[in-house]
N, C-alpha and C. Protein backbone atom coordinates (compact mmCIF):
# COMPACT_ATOMS: atom_id res chain seq x y z
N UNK A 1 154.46 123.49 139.31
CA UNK A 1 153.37 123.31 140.26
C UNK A 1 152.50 122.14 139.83
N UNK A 2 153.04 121.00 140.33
CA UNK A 2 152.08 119.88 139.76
C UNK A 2 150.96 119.75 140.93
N UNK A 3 149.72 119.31 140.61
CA UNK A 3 148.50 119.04 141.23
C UNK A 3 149.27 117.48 142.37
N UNK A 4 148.55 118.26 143.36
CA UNK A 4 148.31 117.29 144.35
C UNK A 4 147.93 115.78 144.37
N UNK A 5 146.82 115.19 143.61
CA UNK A 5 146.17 114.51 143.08
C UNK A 5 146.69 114.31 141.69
N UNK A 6 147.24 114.93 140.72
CA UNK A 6 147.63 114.89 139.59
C UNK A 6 146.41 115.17 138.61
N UNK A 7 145.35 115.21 139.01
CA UNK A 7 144.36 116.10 137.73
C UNK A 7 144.73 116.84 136.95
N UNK A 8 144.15 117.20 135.94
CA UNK A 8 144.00 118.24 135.01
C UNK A 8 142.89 118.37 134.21
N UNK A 9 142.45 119.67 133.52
CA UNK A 9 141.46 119.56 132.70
C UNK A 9 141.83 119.86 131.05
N UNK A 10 141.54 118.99 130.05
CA UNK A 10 141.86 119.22 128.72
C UNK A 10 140.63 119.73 127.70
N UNK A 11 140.24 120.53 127.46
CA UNK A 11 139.41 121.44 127.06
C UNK A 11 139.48 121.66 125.16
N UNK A 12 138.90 121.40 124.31
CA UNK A 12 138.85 120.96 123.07
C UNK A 12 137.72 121.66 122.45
N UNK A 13 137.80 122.90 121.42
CA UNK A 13 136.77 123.60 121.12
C UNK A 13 137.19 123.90 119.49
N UNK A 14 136.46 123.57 118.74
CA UNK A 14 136.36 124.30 117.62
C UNK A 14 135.63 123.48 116.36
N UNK A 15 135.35 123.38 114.78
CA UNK A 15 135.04 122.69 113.83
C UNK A 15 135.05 121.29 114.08
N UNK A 16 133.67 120.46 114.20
CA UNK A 16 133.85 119.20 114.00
C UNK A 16 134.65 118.65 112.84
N UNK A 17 135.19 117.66 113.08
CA UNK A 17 135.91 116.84 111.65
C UNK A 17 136.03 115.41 112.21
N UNK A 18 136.49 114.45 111.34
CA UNK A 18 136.68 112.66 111.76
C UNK A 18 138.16 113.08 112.45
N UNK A 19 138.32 112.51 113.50
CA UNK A 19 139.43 112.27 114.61
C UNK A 19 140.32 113.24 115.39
N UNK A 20 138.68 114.06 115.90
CA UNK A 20 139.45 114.82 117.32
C UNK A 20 139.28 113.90 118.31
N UNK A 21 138.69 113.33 118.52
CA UNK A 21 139.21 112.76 119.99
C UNK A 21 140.20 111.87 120.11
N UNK A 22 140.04 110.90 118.92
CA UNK A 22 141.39 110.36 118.63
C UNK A 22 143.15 110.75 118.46
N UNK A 23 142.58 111.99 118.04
CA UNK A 23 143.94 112.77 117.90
C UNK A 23 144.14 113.08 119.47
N UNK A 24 143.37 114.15 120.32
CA UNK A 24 143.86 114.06 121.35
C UNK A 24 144.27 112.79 122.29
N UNK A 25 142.96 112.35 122.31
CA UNK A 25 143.53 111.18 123.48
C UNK A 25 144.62 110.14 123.23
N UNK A 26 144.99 110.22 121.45
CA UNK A 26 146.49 109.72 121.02
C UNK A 26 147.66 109.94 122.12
N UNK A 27 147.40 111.52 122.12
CA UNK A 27 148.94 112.32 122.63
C UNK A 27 149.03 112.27 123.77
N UNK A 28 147.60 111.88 124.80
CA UNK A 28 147.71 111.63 125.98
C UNK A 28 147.81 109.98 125.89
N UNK A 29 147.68 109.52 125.24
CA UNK A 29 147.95 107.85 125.93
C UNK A 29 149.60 108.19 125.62
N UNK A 30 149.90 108.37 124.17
CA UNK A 30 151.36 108.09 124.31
C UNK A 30 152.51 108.50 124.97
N UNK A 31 151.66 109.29 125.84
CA UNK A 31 152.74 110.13 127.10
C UNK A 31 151.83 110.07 128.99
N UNK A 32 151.34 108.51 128.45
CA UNK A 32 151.17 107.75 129.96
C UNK A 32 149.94 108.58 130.90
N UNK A 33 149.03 109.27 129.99
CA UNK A 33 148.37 109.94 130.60
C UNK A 33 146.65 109.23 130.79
N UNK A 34 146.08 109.15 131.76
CA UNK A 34 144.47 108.76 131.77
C UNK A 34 144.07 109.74 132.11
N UNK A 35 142.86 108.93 131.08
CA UNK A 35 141.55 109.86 130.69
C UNK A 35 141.02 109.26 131.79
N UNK A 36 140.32 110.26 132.84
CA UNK A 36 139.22 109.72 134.23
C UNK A 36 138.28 109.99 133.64
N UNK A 37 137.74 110.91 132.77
CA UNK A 37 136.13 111.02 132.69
C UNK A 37 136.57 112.07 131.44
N UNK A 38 135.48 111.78 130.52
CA UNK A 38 135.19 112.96 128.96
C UNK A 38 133.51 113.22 128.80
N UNK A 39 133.56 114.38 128.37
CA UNK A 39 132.63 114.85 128.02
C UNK A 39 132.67 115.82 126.67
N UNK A 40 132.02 115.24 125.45
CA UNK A 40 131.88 115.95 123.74
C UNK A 40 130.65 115.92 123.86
N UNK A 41 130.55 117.42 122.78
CA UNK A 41 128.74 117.37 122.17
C UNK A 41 129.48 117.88 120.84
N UNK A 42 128.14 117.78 119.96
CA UNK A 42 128.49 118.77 118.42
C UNK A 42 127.91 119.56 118.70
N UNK A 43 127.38 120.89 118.54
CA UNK A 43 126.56 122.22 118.50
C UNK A 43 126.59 122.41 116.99
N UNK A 44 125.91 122.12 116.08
CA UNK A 44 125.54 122.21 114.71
C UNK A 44 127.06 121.39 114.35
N UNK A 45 127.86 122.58 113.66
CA UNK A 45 129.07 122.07 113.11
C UNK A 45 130.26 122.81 114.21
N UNK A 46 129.98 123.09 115.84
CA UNK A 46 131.01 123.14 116.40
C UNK A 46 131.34 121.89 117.58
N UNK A 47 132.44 121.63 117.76
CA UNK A 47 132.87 120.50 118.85
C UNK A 47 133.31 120.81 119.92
N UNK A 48 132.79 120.41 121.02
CA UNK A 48 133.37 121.06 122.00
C UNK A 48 133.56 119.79 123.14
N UNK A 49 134.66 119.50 124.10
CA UNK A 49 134.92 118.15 124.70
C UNK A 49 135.87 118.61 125.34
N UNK A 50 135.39 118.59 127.11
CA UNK A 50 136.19 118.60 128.09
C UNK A 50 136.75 117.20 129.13
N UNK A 51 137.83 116.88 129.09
CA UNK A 51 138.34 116.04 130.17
C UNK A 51 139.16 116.48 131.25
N UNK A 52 138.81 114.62 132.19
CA UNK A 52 139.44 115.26 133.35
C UNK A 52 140.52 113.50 132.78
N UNK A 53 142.04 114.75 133.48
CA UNK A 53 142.64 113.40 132.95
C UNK A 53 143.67 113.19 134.46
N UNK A 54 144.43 112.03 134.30
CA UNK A 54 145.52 111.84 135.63
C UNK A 54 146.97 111.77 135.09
N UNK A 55 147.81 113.37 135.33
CA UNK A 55 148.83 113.21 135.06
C UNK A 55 150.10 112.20 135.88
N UNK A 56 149.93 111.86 137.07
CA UNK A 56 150.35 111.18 138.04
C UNK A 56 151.40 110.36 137.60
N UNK A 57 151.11 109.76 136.51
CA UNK A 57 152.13 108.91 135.63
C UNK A 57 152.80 109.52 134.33
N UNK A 58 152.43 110.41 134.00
CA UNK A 58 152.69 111.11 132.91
C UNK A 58 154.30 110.99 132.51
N UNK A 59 154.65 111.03 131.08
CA UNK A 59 156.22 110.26 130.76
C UNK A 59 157.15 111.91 130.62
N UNK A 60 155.74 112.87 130.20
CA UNK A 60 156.61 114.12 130.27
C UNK A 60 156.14 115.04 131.27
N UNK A 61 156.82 116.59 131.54
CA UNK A 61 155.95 117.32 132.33
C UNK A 61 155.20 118.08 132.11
N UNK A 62 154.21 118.90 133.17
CA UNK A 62 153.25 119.87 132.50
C UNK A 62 152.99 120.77 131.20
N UNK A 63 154.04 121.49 131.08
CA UNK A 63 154.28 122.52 129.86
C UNK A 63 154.85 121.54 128.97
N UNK A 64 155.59 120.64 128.66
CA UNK A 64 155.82 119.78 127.38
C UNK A 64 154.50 119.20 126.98
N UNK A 65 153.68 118.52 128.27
CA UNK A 65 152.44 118.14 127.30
C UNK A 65 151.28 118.85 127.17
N UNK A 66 151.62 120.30 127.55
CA UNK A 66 150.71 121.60 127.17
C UNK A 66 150.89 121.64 125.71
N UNK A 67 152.05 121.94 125.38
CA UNK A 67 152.89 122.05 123.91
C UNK A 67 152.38 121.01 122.99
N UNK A 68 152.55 119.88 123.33
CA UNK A 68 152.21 118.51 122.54
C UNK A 68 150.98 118.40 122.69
N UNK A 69 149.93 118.84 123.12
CA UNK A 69 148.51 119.00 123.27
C UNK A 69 148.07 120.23 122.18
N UNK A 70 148.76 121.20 122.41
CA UNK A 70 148.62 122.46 121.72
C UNK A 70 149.26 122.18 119.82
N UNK A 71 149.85 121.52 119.75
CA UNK A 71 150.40 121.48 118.09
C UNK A 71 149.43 119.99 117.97
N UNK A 72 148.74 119.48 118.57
CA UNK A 72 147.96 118.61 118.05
C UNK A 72 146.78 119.31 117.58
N UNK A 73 146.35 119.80 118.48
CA UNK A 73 145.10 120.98 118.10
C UNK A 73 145.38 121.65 117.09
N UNK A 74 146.89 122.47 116.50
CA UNK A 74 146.72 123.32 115.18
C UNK A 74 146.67 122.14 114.18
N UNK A 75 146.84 120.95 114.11
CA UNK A 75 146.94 119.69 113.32
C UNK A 75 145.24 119.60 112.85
N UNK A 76 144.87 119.52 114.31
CA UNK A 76 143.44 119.06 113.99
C UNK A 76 142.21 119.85 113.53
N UNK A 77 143.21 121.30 113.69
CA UNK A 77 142.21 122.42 113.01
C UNK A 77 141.25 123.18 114.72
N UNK A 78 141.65 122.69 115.77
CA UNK A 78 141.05 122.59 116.87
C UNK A 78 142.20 124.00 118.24
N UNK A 79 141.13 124.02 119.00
CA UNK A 79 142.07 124.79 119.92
C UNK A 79 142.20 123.60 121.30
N UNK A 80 142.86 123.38 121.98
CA UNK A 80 143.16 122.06 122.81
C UNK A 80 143.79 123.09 124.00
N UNK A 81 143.92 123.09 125.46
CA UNK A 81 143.89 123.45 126.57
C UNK A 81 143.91 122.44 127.93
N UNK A 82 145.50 122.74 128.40
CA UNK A 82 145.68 122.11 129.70
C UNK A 82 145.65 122.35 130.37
N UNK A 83 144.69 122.68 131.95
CA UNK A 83 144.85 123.62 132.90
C UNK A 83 144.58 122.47 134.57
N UNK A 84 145.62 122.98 135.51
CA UNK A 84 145.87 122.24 136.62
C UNK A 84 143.92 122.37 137.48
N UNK A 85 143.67 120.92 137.34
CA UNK A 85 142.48 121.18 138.10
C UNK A 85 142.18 122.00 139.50
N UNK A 86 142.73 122.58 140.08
CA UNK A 86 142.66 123.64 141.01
C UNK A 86 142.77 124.62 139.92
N UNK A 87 142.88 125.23 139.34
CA UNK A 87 143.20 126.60 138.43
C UNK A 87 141.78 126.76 137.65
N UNK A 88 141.59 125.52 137.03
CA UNK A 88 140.23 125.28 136.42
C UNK A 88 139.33 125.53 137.68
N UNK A 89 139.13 124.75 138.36
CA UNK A 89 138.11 125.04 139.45
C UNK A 89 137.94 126.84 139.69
N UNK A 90 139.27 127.50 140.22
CA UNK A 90 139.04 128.44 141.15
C UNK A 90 138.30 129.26 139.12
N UNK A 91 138.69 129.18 137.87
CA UNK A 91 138.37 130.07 137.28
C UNK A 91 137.10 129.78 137.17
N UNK A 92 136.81 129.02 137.16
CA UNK A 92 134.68 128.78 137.11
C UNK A 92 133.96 128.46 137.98
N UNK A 93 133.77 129.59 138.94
CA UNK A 93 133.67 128.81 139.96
C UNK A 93 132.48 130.33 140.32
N UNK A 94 131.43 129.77 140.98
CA UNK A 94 130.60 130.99 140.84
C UNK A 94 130.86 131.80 142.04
C-alpha cells in the first residue's frame, strides 16, 4: 500500500548522542529518499525528531526501508519508525 503522494512519517525517539540525524537521514539519502520537512528538540538528555519524507523515488520498498531504518536505530542506540502518512494522520488525529 504505497501512499498516493508518496509521504511518510519517520519518527526518532530516544538518548541524545553525536549522529542521529546523520545516521538516519544517511539511510534515507542512500536509498533515494527526501527529506520534505524535519523537526528535533533535546528534552534534557532525550531526542526526539519527526520527518516528513518523499518516498516517490525511493530505490527500495516500504518494509525494506522500514527494516533499514529500524537496524539503523538499534546502531544508534535510538528507536526509528516508518509510517504511511495517511496511517500517521488517521492515528493522531483528535
Amino acid at each position: 500500500m504505497e501512499e498516493k503522494d508518496g509521504r511518510a512519517i519517520v519518527t526518532v525517539i530516544g538518548r541524545d548522542r553525536v549522529g542521529i540525524i546523520a545516521g538516519v537521514a544517511g539511510v534515507l539519502a542512500e536509498n533515494n529518499v527526501n527529506i520534505l520537512d524535519i523537526s528535533q528538540t533535546v528534552l534534557q538528555e532525550f531526542f526526539a525528531m519527526i520527518m516528513v519524507v518523499d518516498l516517490k523515488e525511493s530505490r527500495v520498498g516500504f518494509r525494506e526501508l522500514q527494516a533499514l531504518l529500524a537496524a539503523a536505530g538499534e546502531k544508534l542506540g535510538v528507536e526509528v519508525r516508518l509510517q504511511h502518512a495517511d496511517v500517521f494522520r488517521y492515528m493522531h488525529r483528535i
